[in-house]
Protein backbone atom coordinates (compact mmCIF):
# COMPACT_ATOMS: atom_id res chain seq x y z
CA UNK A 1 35.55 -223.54 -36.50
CA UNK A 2 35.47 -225.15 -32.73
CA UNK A 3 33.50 -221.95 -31.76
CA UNK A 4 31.06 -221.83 -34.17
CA UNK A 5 30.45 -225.86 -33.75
CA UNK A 6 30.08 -225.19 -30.06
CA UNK A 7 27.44 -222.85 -30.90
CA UNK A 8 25.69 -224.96 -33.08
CA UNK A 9 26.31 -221.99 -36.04
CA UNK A 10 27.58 -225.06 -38.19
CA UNK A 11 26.35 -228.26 -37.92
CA UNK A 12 28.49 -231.39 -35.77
CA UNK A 13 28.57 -233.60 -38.80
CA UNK A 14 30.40 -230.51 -41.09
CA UNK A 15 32.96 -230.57 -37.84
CA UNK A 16 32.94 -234.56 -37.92
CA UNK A 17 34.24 -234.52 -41.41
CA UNK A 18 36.81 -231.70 -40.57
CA UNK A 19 37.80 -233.80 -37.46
CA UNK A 20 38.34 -236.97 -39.15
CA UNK A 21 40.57 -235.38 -42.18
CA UNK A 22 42.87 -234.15 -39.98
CA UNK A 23 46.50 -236.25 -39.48
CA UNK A 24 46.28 -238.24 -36.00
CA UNK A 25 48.89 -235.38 -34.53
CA UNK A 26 46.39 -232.56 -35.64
CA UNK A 27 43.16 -233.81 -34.26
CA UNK A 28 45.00 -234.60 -30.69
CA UNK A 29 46.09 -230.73 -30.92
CA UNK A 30 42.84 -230.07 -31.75
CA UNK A 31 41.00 -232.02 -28.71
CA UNK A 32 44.13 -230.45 -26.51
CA UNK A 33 42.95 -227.25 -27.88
CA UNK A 34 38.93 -227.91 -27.10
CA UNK A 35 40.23 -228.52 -23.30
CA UNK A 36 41.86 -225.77 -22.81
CA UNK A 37 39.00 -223.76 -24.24
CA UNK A 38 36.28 -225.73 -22.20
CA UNK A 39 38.28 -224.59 -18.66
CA UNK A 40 38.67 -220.88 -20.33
CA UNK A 41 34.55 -221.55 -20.51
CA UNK A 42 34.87 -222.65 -16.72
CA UNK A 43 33.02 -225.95 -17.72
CA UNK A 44 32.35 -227.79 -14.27
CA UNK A 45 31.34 -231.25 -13.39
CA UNK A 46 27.75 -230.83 -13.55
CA UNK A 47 28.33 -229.79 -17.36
CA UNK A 48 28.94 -233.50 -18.22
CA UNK A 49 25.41 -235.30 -18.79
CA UNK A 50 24.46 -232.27 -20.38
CA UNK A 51 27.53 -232.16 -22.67
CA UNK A 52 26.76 -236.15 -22.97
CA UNK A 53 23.41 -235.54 -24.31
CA UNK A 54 24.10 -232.68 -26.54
CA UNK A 55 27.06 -235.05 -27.46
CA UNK A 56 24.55 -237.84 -28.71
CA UNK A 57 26.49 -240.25 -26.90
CA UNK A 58 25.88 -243.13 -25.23
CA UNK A 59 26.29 -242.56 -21.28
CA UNK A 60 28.65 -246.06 -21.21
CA UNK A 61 31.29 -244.64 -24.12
CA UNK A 62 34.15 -244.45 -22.39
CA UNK A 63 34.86 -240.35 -22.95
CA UNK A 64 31.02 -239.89 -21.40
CA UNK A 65 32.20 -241.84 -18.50
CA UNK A 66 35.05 -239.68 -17.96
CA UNK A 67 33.66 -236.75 -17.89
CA UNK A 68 30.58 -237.41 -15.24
CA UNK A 69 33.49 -238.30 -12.55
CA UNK A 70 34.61 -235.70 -11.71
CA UNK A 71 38.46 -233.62 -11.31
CA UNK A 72 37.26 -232.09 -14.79
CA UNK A 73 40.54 -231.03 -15.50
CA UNK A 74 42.39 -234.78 -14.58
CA UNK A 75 39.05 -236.21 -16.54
CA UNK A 76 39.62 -234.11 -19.66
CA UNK A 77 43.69 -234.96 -20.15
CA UNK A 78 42.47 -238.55 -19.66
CA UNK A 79 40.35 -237.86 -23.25
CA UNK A 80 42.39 -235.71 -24.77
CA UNK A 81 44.73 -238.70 -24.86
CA UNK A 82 42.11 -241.57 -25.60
CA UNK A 83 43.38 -244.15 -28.43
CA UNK A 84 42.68 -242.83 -32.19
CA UNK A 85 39.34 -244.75 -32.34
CA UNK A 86 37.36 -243.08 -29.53
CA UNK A 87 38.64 -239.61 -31.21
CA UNK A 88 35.36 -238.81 -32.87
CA UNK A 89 33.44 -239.27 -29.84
CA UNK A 90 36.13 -237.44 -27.25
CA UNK A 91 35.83 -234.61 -30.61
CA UNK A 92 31.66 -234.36 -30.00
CA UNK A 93 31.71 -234.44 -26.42
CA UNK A 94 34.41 -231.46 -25.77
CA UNK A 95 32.62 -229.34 -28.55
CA UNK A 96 29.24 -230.18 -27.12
CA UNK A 97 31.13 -229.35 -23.59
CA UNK A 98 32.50 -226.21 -24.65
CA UNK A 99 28.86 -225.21 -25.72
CA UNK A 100 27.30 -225.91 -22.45
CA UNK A 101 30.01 -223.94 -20.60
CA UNK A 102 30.17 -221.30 -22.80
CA UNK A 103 26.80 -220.53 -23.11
CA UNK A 104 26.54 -220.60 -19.40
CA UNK A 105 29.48 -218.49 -19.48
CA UNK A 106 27.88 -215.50 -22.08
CA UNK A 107 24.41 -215.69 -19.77
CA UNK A 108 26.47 -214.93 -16.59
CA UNK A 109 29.35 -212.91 -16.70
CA UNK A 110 29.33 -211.37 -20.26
CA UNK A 111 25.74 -210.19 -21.15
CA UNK A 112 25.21 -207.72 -22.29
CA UNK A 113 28.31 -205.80 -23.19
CA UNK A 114 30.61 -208.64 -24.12
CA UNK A 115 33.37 -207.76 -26.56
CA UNK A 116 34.48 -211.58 -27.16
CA UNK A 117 34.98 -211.70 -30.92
CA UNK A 118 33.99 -215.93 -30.84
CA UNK A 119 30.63 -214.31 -28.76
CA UNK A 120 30.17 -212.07 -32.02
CA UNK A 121 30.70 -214.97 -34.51
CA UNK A 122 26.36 -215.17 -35.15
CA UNK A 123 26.28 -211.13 -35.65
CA UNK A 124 28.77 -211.53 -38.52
CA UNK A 125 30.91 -209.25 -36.98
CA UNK A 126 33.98 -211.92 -37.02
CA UNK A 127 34.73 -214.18 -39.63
């Protein structure tokens, strides 16, 4: 699911709704499990307006300030454990950060011959 959000194969709001049924103790080991795949990604500071745009978040909500100053990984433990109600946004802006990494990511270091099944995930070739 956070893989095909990421790369837009499903749309945010479908993810939203996924998000926001979750108990409180799932969706913070979901977001913990967004950060860990955003470093995997090797998201880097200069990934954060962009992630903040595709994000559709306002630059002055608190996780979009977070993640423009920089220490990405001290930034992105400082979301991941954000009170309940700025879960939805810190939810959009790790997918959305985890897409611009990622994407960077699959240009660079695994095109053409990558054998990533979450790479595959448009082909049809993982379910």
């Amino acid at each position: 699911m956070l893989n095909m959000l990421a790369q837009e194969l499903r749309p945010i709001e479908q993810g939203v709704e996924w998000f926001e049924a979750l108990p409180a103790d799932h969706q913070f080991e979901v977001l913990r499990e967004l950060g860990g795949h955003c470093m995997q990604a090797r998201a880097t500071e200069e990934d954060g307006p962009e992630s903040v745009r595709r994000a559709g978040l306002r630059p002055t909500f608190t996780p979009a300030v977070l993640i423009t100053r920089g220490q990405l990984n001290v930034q992105l433990e400082k979301i991941i454990n954000l009170p309940q109600d700025e879960r939805v946004k810190s939810f959009r802006l790790l997918v959305a950060l985890l897409g611009v990494s990622d994407e960077r990511r699959r240009e660079r270091f695994c095109a053409p011959w990558c054998g990533h099944a979450w790479h595959q995930l448009a082909s049809g070739t993982d379910s």
